[in-house]
Protein backbone atom coordinates (compact mmCIF):
# COMPACT_ATOMS: atom_id res chain seq x y z
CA UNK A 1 50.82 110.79 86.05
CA UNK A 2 52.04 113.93 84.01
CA UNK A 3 52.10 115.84 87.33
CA UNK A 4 54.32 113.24 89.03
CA UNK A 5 56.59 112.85 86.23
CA UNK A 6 56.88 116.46 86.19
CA UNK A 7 57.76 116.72 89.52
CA UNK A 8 60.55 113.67 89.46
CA UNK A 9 62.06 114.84 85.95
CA UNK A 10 62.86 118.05 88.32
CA UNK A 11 64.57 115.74 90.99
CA UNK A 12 66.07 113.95 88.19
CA UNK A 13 67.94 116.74 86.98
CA UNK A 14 69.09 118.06 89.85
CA UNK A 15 70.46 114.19 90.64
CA UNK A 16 72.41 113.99 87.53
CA UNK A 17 74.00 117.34 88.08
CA UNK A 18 75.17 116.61 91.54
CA UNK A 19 76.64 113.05 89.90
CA UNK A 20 78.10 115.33 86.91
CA UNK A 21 80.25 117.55 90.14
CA UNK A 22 81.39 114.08 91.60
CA UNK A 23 82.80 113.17 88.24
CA UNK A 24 84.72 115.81 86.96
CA UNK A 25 86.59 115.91 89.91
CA UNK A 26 87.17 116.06 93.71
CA UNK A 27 86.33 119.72 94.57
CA UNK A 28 84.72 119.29 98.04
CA UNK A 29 83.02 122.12 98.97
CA UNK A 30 81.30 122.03 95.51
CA UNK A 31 80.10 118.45 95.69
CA UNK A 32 78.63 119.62 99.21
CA UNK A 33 77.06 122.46 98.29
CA UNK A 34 75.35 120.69 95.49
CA UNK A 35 74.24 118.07 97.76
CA UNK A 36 72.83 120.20 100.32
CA UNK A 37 70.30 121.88 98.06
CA UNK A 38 69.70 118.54 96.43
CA UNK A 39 68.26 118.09 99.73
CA UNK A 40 66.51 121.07 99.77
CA UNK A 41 65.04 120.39 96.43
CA UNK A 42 63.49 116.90 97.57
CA UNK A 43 61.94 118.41 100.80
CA UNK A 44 59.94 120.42 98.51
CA UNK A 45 59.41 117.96 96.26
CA UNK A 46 57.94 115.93 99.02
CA UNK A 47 55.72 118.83 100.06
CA UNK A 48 54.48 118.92 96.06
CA UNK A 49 53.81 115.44 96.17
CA UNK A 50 51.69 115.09 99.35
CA UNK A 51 48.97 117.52 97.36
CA UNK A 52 48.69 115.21 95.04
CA UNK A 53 45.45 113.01 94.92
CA UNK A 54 46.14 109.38 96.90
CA UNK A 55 47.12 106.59 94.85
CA UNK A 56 49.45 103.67 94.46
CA UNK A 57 51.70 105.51 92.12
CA UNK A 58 51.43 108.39 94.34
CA UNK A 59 52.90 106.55 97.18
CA UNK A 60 55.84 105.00 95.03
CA UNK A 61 56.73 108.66 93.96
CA UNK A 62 57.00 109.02 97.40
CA UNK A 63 59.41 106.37 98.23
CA UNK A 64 61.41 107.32 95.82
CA UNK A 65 62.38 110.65 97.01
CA UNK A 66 62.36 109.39 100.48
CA UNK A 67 65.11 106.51 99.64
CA UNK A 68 67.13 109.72 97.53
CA UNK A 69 67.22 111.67 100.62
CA UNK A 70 68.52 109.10 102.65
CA UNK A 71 71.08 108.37 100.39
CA UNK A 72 72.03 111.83 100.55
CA UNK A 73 72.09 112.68 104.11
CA UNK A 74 73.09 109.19 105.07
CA UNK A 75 75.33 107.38 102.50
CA UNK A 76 77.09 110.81 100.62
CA UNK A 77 77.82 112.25 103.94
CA UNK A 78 80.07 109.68 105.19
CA UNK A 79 81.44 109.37 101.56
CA UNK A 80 82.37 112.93 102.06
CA UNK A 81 83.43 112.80 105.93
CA UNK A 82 85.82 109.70 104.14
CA UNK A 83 86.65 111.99 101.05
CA UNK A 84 89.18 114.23 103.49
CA UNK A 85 91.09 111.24 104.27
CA UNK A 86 90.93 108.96 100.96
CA UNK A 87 94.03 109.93 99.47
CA UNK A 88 95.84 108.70 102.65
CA UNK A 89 96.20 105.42 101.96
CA UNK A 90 95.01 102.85 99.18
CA UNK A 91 92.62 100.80 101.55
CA UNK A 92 90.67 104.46 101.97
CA UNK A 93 90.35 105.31 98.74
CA UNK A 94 89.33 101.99 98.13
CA UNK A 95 86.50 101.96 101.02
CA UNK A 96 85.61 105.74 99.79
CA UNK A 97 85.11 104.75 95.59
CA UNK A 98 82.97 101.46 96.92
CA UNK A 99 80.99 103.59 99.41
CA UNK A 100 80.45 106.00 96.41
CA UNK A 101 79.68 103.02 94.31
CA UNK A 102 76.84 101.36 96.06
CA UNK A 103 75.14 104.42 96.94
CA UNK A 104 74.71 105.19 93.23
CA UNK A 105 73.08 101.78 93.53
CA UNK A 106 70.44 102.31 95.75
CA UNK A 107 69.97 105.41 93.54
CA UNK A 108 68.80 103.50 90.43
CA UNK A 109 67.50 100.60 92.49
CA UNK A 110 65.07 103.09 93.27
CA UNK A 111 64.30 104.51 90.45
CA UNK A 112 63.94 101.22 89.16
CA UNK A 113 61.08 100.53 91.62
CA UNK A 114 59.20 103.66 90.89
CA UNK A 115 59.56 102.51 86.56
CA UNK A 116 58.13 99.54 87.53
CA UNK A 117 55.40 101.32 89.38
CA UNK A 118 54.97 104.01 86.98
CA UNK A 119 54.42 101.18 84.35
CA UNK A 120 52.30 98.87 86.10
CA UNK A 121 50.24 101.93 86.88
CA UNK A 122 49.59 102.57 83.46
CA UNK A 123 48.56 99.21 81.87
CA UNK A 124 45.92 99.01 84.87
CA UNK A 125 44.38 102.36 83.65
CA UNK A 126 44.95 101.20 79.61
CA UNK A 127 46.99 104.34 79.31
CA UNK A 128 50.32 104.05 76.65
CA UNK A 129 53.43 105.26 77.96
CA UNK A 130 56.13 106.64 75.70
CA UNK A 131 59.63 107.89 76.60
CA UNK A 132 59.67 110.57 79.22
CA UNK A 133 62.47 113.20 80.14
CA UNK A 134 62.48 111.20 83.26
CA UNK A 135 63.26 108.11 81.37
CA UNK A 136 65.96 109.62 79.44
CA UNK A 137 67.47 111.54 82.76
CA UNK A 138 68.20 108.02 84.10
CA UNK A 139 69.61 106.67 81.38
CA UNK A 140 71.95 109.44 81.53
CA UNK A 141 72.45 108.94 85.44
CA UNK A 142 73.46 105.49 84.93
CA UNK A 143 75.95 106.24 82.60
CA UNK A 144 77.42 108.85 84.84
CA UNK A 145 77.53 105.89 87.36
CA UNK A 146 79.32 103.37 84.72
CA UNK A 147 81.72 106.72 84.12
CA UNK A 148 82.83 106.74 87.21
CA UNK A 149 83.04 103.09 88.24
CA UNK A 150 85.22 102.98 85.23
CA UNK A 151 87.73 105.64 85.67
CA UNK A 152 87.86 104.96 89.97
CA UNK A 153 88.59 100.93 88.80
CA UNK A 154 91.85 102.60 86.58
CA UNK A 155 92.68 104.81 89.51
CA UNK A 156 93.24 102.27 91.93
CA UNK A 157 95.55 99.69 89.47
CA UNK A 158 97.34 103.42 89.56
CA UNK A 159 97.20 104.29 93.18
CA UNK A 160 98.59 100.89 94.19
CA UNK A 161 101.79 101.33 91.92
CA UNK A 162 101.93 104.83 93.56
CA UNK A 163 102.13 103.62 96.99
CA UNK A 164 104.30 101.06 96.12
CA UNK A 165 106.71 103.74 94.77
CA UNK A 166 106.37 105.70 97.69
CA UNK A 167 107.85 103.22 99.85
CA UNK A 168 110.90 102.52 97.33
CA UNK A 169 111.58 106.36 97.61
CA UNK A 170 111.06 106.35 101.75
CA UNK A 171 113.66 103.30 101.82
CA UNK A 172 115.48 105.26 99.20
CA UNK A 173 115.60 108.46 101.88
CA UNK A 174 116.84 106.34 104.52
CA UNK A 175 119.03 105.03 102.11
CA UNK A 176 118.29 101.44 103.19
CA UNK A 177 119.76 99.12 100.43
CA UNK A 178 117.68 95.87 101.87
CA UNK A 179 114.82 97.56 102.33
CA UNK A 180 114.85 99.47 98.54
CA UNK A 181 115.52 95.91 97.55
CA UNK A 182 112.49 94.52 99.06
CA UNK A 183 110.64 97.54 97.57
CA UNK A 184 111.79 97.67 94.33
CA UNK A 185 110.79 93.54 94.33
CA UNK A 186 107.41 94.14 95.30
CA UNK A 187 107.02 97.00 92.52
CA UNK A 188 108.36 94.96 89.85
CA UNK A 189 105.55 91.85 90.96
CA UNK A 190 102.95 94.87 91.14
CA UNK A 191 103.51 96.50 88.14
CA UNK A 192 103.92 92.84 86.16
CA UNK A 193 100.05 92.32 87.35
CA UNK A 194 98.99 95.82 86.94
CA UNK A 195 100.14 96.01 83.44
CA UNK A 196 98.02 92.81 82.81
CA UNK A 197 94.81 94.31 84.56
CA UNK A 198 95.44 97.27 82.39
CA UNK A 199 95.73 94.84 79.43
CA UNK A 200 92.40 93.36 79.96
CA UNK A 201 90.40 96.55 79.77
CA UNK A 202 87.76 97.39 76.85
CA UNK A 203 87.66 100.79 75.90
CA UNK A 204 84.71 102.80 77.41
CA UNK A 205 82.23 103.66 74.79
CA UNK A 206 85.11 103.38 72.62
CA UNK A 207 87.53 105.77 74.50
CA UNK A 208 90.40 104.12 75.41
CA UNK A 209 92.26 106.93 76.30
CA UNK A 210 92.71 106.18 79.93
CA UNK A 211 94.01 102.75 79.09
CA UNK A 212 96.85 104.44 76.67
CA UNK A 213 97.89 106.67 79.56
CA UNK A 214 98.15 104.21 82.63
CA UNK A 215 100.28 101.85 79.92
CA UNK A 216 102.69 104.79 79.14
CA UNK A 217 103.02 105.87 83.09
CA UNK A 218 103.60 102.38 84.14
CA UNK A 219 106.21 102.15 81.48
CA UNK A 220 108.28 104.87 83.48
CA UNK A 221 107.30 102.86 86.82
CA UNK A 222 109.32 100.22 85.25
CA UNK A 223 111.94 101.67 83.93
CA UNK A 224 112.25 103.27 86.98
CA UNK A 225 112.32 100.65 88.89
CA UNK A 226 114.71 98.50 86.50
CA UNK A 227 116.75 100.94 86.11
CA UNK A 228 117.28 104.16 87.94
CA UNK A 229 116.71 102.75 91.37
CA UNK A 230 118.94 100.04 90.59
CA UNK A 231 121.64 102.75 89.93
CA UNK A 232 120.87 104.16 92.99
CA UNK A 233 120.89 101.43 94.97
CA UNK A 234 124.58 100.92 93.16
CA UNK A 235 125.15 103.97 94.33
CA UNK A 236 124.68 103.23 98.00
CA UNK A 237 126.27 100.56 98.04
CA UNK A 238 129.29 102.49 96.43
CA UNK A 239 128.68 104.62 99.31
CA UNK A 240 128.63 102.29 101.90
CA UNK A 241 132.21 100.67 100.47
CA UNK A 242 133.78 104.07 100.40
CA UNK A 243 132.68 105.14 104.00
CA UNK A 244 134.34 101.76 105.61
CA UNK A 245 137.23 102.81 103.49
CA UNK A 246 137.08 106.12 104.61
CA UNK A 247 137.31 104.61 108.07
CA UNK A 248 139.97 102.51 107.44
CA UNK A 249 142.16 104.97 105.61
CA UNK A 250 142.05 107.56 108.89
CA UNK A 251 142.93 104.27 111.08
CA UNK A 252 146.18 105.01 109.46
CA UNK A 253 149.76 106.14 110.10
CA UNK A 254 149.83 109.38 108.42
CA UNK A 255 152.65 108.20 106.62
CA UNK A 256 150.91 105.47 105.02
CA UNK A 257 147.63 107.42 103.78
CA UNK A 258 149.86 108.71 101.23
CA UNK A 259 150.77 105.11 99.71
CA UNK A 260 147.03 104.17 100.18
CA UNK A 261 145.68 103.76 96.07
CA UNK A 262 142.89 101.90 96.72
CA UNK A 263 141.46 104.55 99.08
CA UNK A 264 142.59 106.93 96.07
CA UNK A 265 140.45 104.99 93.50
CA UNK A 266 137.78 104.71 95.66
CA UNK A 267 137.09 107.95 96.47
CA UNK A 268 137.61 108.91 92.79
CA UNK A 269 134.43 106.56 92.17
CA UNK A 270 132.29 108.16 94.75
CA UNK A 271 132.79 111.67 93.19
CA UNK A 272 131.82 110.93 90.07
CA UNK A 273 129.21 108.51 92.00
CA UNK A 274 127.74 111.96 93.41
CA UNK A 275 127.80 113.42 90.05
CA UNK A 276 125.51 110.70 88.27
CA UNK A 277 123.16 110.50 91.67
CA UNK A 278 122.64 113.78 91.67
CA UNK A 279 121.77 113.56 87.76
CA UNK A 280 119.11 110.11 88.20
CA UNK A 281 117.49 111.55 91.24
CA UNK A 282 116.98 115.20 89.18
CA UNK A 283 115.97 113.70 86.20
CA UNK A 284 113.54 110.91 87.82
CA UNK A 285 111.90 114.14 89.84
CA UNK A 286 111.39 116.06 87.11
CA UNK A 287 109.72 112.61 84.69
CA UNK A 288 107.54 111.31 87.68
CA UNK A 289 105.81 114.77 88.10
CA UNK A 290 105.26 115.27 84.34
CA UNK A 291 103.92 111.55 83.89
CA UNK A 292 101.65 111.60 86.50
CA UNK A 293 100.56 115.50 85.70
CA UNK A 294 99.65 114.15 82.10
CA UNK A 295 97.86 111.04 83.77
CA UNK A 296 95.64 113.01 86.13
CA UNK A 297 94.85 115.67 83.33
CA UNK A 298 93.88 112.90 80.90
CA UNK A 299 91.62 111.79 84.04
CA UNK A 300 90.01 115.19 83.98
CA UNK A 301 89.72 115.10 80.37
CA UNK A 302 88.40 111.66 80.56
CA UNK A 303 85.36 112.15 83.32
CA UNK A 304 84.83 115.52 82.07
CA UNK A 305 84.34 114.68 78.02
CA UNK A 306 81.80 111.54 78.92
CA UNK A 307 79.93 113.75 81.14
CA UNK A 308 79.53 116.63 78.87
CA UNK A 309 78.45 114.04 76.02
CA UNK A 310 75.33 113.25 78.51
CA UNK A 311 74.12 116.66 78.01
């Protein structure tokens, strides 16, 4: 028994550093490299373990690292062939966090298995079991897992807001009015339920950090959206008016473009239209970047403070 546990609290560690990569943050080649010598380890792992004298524990030992490895070759390579691609669109990074998900799943599933093994093992040969490094190592997998299940269920309330902003500012581009108004509709109806979802969140192990920030970043989605892109959209429509006018007022006898005042007061508007557009779309640049810099870094601080606290 002390020989297997040995030889799994080795796996164990190496499992809960590999989770600790995937946590702090997306850095590809970094999560890969840890998972191919992951890999590596369990192969000889496997080779340690088939020295070992035959018995029913022996063989559970063995199942587990055979289930890890296929979760790592298998399920974490297509979560990494998906990876590239998640932050295309929300139903990816959906499909990539749930993928990511249940293979942490069959991770403890498994270890679960071999407890139960490990335990059963030892009341048939009268032998008392206390806390292993093992033991511990799981615990501290498992709240790696609940980590990151947490902060991916906050980062897609957020990435659904984002794409629906994306879309007001590609309508805003084209500088179609019914189309930003359709947008703008559909953010206002996202963000109302988002803001609730938000609402509804405990704090994890009493950090409730990441529920402060996504409140205070979809406060400038809304005001945003209630506000600047409506002067905007005024401002498009202010557009529109004065390019008919324009039209009108070179349909004109040249001798009656001089008379023409509402042309005059028109154009007068646009100018200082341009002025204030210029201003909103600046100003709204420059806020979105900083809001969602702060949100992402409070992210980082987020996965990377609970994952240092499992050391």
């Amino acid at each position: 028994m002390k020989e297997i546990q040995s030889i799994l609290n080795d796996s164990k560690k190496e499992v809960f550093q590999y989770l600790k990569v995937i946590v702090k943050g997306r850095n590809i080649k970094k999560v890969e490299s840890k998972r191919e010598k992951l890999i590596d380890k369990i192969d000889s792992e496997h080779e340690k373990f088939l020295k070992i004298e035959e018995s029913k524990l022996k063989q559970s030992g063995l199942q587990y690292l055979s289930t890890l490895k296929i979760v790592l070759t298998d399920d974490y390579a297509k979560i990494m062939d998906i990876e590239e691609i998640a932050e295309q669109s929300y139903d990816n990074m959906e499909a990539y966090f749930t993928m990511q998900e249940k293979a942490n799943e069959k991770l403890h599933e498994a270890w679960d298995n071999f407890d139960t093994a490990y335990h059963r093992y030892a009341r048939a040969n009268d032998i008392k079991i206390i806390e292993s490094e093992p033991d511990k190592k799981s615990q501290k997998i498992r709240k790696m897992s609940e980590t990151l299940k947490y902060s991916n269920h906050i980062y897609l309330i957020y990435l659904k807001c984002h794409y629906q902003e994306k879309y007001m500012l590609q309508s805003m581009a084209a500088e179609d009015i019914n189309a930003m108004s359709q947008n703008m509709d559909a953010q206002k109806a996202l963000l109302k339920s988002s803001i609730d979802k938000v609402g509804e969140l405990k704090p994890f192990d009493h950090d409730s950090r990441m529920i402060h920030a996504t409140k205070y970043l979809f406060k400038f989605y809304k005001d945003e959206v209630e506000k600047d892109f409506v002067a905007i959209q005024d401002f498009f429509i202010l557009k529109s008016k004065y390019n008919a006018a324009k039209k009108n007022h070179e349909s004109l006898k040249e001798s009656d473009r001089a008379s023409n005042l509402a042309f005059e007061k028109i154009s007068q508007e646009f100018s200082l239209g341009i002025i204030k557009y210029n201003e909103t779309v600046k100003r709204v640049n420059l806020e979105r970047s900083k809001q969602i810099k702060d949100w992402f870094d409070i992210l980082k601080e987020f996965n990377t403070d609970h994952s240092n606290a499992l050391d």
